[in-house]
PDB file of N, CA and C in Angstrom:
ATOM      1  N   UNK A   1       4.384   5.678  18.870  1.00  0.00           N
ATOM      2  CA  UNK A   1       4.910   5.932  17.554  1.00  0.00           C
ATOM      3  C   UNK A   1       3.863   5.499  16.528  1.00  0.00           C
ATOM      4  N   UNK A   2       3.500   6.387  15.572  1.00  0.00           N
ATOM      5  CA  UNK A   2       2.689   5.830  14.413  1.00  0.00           C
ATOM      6  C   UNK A   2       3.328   5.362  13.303  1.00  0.00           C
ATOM      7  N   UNK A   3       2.888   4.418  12.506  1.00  0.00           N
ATOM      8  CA  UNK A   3       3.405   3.686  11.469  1.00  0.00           C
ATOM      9  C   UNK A   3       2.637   4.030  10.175  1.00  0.00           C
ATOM     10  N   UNK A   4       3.002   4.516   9.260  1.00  0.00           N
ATOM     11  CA  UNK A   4       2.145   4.294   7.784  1.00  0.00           C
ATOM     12  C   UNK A   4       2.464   3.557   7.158  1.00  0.00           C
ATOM     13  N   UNK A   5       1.661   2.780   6.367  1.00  0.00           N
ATOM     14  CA  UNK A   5       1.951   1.646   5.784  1.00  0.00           C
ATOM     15  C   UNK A   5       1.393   1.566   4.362  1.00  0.00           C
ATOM     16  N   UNK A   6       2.121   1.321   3.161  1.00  0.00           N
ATOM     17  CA  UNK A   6       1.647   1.498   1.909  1.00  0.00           C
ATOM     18  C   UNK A   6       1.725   0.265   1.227  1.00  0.00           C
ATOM     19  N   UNK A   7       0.404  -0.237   0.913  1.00  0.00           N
ATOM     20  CA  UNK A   7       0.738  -1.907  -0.016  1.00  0.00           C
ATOM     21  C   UNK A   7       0.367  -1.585  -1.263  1.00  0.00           C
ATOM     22  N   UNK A   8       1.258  -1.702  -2.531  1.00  0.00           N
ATOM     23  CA  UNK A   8       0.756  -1.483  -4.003  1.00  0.00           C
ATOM     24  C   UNK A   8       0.692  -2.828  -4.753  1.00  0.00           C
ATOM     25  N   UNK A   9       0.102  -3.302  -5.649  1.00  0.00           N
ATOM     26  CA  UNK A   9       0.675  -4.345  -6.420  1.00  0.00           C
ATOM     27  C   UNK A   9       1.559  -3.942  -7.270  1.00  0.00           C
ATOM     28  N   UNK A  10       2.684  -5.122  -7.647  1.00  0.00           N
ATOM     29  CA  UNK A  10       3.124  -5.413  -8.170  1.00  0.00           C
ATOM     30  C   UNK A  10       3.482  -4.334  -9.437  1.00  0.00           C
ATOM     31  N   UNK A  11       4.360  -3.749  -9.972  1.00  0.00           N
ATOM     32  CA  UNK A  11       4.132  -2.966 -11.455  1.00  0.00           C
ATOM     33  C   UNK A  11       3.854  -4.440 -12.658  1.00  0.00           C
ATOM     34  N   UNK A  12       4.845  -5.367 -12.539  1.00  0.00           N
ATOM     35  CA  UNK A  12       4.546  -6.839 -13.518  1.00  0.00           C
ATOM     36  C   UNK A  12       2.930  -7.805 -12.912  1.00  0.00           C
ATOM     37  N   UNK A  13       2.527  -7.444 -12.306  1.00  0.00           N
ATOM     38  CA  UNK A  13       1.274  -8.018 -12.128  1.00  0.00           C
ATOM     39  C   UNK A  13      -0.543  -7.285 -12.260  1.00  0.00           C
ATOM     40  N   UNK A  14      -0.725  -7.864 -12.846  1.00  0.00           N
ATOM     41  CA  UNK A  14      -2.199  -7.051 -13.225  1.00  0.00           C
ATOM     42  C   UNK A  14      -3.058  -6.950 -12.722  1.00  0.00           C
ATOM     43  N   UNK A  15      -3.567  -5.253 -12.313  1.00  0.00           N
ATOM     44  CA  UNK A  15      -4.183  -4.856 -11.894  1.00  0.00           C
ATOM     45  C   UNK A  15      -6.090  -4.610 -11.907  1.00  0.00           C
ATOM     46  N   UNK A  16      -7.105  -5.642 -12.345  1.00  0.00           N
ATOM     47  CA  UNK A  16      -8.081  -5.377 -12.569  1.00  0.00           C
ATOM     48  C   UNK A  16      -9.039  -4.324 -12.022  1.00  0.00           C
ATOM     49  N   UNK A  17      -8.968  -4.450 -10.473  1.00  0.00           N
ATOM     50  CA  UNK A  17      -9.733  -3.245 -10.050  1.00  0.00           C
ATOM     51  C   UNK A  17      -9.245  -1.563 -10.635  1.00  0.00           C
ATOM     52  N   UNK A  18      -8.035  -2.020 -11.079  1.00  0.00           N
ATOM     53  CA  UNK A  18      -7.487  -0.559 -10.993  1.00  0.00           C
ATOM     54  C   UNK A  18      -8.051  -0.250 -12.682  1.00  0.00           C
ATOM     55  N   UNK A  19      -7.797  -1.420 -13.453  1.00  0.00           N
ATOM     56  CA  UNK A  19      -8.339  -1.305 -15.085  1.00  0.00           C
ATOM     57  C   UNK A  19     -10.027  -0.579 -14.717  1.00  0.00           C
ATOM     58  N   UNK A  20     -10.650  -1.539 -13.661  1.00  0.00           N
ATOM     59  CA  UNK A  20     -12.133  -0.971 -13.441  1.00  0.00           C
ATOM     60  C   UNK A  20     -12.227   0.525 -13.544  1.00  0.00           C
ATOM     61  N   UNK A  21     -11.438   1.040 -12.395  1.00  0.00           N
ATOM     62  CA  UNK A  21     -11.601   2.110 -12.021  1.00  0.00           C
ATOM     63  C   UNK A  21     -11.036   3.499 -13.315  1.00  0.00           C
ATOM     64  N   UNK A  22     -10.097   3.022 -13.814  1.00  0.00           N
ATOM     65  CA  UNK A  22      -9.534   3.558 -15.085  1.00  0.00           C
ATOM     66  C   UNK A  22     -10.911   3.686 -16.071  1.00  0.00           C
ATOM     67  N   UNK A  23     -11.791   2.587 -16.385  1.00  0.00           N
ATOM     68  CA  UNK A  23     -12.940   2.735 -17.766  1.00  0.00           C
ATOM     69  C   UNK A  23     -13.617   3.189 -16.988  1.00  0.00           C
ATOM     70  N   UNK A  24     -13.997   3.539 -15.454  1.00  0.00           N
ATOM     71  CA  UNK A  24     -15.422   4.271 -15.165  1.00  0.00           C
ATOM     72  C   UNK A  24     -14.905   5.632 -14.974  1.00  0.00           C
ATOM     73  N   UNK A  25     -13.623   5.788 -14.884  1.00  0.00           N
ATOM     74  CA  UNK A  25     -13.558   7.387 -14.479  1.00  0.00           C
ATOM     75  C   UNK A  25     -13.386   7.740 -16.411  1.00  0.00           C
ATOM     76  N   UNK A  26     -13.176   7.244 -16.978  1.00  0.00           N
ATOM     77  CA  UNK A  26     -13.090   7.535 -18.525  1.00  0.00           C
ATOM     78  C   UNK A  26     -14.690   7.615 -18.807  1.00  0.00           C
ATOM     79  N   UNK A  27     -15.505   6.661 -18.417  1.00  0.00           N
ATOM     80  CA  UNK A  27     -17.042   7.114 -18.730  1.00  0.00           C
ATOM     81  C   UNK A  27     -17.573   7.840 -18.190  1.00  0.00           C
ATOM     82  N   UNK A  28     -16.853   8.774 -16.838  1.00  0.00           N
ATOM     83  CA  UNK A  28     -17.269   9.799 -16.594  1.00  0.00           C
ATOM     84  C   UNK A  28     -16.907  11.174 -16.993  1.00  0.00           C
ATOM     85  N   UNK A  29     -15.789  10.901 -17.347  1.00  0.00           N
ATOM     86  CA  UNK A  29     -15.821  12.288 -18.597  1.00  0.00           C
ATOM     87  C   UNK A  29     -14.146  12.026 -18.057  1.00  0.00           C
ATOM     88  N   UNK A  30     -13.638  11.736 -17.267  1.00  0.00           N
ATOM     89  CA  UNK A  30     -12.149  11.749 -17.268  1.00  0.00           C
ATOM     90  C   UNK A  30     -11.409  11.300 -18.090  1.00  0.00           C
ATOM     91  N   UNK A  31     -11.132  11.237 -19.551  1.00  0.00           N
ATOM     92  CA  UNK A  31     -10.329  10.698 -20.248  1.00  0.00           C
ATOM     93  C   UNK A  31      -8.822  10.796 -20.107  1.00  0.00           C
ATOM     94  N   UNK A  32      -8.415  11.778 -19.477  1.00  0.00           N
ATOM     95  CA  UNK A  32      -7.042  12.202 -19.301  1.00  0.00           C
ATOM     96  C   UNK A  32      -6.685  10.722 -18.372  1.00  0.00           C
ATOM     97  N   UNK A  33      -7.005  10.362 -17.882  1.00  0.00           N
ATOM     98  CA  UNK A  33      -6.721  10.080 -16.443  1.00  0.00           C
ATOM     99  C   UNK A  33      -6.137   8.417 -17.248  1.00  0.00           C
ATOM    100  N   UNK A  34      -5.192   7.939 -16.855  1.00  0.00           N
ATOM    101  CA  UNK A  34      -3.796   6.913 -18.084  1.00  0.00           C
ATOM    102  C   UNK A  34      -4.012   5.990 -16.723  1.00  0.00           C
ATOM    103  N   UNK A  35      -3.197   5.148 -16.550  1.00  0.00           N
ATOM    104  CA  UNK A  35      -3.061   3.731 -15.672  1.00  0.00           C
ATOM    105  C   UNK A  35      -3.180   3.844 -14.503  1.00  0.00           C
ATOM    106  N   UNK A  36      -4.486   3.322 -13.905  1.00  0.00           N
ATOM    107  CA  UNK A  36      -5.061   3.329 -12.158  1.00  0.00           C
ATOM    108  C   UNK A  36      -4.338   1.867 -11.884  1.00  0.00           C
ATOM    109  N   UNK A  37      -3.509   2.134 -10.756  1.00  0.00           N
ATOM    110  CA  UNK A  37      -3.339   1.243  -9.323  1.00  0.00           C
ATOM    111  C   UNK A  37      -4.038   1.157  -8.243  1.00  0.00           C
ATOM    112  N   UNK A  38      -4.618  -0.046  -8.037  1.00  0.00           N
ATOM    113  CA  UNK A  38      -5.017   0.069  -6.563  1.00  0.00           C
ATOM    114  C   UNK A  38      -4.339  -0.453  -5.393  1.00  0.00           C
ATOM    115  N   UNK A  39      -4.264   0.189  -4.361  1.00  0.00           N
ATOM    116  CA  UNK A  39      -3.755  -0.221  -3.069  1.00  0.00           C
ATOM    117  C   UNK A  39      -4.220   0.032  -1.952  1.00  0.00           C
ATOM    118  N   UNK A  40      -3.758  -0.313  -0.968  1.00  0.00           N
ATOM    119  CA  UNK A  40      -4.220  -0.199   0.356  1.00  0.00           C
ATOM    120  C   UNK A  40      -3.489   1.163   1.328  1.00  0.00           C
ATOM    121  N   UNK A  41      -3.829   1.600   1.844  1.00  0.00           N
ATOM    122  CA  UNK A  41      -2.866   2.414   3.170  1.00  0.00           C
ATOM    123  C   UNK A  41      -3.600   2.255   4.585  1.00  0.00           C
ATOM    124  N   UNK A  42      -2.248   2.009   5.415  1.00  0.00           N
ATOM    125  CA  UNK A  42      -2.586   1.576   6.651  1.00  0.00           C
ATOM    126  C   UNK A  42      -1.773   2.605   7.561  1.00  0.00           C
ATOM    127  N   UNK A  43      -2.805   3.161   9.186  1.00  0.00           N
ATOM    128  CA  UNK A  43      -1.720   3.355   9.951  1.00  0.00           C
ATOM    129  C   UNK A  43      -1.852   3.012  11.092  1.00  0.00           C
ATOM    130  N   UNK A  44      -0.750   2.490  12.137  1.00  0.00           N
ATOM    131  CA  UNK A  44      -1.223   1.518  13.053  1.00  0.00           C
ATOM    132  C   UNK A  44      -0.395   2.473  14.279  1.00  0.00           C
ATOM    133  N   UNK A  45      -0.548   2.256  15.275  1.00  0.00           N
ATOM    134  CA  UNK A  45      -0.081   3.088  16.154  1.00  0.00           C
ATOM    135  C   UNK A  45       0.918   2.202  17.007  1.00  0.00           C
ATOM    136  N   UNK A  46       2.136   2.190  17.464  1.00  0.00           N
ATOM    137  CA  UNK A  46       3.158   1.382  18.235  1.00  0.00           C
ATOM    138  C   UNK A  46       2.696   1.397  19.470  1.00  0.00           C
ATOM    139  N   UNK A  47       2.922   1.004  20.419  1.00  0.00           N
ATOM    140  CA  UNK A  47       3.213   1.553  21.732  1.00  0.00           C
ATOM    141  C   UNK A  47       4.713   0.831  22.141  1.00  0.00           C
ATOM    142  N   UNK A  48       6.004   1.598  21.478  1.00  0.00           N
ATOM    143  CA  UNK A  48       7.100   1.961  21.599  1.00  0.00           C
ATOM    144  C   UNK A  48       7.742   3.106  21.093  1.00  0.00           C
ATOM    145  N   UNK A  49       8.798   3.750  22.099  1.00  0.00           N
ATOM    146  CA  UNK A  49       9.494   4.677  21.442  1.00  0.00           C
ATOM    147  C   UNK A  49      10.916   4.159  20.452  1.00  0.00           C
ATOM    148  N   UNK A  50      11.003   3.284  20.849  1.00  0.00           N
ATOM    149  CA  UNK A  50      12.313   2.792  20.205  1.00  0.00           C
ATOM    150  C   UNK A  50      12.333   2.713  18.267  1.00  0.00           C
ATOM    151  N   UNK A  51      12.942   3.042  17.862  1.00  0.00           N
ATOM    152  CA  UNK A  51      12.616   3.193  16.186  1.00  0.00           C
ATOM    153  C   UNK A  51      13.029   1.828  15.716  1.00  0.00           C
ATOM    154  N   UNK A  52      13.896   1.530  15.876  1.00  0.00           N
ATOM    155  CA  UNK A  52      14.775   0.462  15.133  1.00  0.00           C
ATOM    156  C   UNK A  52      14.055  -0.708  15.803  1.00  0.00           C
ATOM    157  N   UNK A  53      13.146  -1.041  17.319  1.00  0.00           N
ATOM    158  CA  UNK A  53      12.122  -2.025  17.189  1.00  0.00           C
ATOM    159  C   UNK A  53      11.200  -1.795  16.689  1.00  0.00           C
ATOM    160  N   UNK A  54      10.399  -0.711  16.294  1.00  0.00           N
ATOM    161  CA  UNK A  54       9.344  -0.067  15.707  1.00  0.00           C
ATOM    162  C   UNK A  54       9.825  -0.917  14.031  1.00  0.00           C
ATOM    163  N   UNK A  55      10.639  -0.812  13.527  1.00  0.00           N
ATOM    164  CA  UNK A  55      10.969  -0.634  12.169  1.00  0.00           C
ATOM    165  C   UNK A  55      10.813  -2.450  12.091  1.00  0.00           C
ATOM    166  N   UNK A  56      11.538  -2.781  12.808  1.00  0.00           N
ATOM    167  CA  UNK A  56      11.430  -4.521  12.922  1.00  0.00           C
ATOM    168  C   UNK A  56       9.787  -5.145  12.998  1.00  0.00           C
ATOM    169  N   UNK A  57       9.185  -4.216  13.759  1.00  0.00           N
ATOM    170  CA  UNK A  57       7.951  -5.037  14.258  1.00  0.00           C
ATOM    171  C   UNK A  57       6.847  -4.791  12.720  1.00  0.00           C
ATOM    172  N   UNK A  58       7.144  -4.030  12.527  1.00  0.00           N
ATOM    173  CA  UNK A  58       5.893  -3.312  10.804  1.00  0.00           C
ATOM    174  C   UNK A  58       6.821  -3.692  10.267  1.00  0.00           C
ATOM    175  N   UNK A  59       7.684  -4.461   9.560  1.00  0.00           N
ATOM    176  CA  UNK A  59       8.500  -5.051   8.187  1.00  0.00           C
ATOM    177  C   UNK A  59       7.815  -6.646   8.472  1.00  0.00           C
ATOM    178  N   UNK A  60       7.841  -7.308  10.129  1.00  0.00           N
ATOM    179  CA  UNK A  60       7.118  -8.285  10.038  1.00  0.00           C
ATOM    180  C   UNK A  60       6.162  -8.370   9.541  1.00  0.00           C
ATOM    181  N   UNK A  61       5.039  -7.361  10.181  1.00  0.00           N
ATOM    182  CA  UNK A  61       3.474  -7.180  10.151  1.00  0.00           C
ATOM    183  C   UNK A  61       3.279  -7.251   8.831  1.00  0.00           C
ATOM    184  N   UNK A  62       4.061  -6.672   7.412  1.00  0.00           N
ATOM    185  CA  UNK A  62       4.028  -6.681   6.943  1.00  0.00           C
ATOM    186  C   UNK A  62       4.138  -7.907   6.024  1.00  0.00           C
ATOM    187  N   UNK A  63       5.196  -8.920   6.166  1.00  0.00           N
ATOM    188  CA  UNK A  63       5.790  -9.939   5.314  1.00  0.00           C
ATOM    189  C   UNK A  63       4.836 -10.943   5.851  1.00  0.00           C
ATOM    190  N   UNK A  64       4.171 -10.948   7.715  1.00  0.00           N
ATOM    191  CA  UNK A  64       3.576 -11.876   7.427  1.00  0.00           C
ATOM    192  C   UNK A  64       1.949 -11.783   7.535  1.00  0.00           C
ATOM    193  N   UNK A  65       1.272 -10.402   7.570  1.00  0.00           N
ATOM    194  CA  UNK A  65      -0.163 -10.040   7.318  1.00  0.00           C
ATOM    195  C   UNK A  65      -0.355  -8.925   6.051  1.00  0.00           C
ATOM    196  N   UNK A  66       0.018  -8.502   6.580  1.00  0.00           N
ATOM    197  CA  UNK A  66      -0.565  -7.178   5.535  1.00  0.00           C
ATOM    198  C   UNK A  66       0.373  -6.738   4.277  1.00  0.00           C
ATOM    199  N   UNK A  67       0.927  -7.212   3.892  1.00  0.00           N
ATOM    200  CA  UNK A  67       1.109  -7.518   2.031  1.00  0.00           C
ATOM    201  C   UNK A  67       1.637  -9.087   1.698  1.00  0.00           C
ATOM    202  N   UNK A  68       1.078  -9.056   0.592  1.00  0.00           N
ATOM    203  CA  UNK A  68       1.093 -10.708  -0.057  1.00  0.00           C
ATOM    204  C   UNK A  68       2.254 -10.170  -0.983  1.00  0.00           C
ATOM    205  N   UNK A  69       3.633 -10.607  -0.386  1.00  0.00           N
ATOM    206  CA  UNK A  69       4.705 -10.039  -1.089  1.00  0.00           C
ATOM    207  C   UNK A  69       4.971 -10.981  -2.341  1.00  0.00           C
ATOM    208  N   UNK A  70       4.154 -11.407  -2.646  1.00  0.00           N
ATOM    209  CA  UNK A  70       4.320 -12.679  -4.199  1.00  0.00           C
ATOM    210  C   UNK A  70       4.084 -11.286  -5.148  1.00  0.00           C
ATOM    211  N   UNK A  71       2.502 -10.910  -4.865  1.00  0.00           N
ATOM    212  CA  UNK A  71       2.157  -9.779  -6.033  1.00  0.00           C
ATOM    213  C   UNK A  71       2.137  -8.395  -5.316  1.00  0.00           C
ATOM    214  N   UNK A  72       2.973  -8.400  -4.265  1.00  0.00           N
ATOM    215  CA  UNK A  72       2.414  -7.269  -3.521  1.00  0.00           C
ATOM    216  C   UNK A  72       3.948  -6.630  -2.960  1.00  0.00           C
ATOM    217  N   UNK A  73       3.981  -5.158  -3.430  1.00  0.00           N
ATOM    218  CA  UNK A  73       5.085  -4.005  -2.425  1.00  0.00           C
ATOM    219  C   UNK A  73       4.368  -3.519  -1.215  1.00  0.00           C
ATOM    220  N   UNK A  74       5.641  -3.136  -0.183  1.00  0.00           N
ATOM    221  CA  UNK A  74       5.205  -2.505   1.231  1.00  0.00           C
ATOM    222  C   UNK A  74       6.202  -1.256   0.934  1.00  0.00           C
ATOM    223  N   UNK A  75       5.826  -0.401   1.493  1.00  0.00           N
ATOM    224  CA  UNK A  75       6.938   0.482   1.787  1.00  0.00           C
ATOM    225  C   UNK A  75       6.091   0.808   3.504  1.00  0.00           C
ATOM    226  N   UNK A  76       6.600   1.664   4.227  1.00  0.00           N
ATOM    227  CA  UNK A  76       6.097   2.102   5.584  1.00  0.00           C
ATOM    228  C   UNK A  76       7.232   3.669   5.784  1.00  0.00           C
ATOM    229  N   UNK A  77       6.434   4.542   6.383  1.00  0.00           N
ATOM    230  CA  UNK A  77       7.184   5.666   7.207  1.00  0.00           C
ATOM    231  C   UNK A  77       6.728   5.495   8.791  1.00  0.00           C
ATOM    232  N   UNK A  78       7.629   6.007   9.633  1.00  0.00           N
ATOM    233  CA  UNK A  78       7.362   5.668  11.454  1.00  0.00           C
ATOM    234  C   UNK A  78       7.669   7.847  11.704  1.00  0.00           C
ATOM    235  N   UNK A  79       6.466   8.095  12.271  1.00  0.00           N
ATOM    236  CA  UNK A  79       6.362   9.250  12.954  1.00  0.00           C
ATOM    237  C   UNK A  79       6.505   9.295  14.273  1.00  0.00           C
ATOM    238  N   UNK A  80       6.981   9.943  14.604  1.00  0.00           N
ATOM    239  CA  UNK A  80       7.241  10.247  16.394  1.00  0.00           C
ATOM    240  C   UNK A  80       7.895   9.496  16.848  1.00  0.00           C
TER     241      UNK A  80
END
């Protein structure tokens, strides 16, 4: 089973890389382009068919590696 995994910060916490990326795509001629987020995406592969342990094991992975849930959202989708 594959897992996708989406970490965003925070909407109340501030985003600097994403401010970065916002003034260089504006000095490149993108002015349109309004409030950059940055985040991560992950996809990890199970080796189970079972969904509902699948779903348990990436909500851990999540709370206790791969998002810093102080300033940080997870969401995840499970394929196959």
């Amino acid at each position: 089973m594959k897992a996708i995994v989406y970490v965003t910060i925070k909407e109340n916490v501030l985003d600097p890389q994403g401010t970065a990326v916002q003034g260089a795509l504006h000095t490149m001629g993108f002015g349109d382009v309004g409030k950059v987020r940055i985040g991560k995406y992950l996809e990890l592969t199970l080796d189970t068919t079972d969904r509902a342990q699948a779903e348990e094991q990436v909500k851990a992975m999540c709370e206790k590696l791969l998002a810093n849930t102080v300033v940080e959202d997870y969401r995840f989708e499970l394929e196959g």
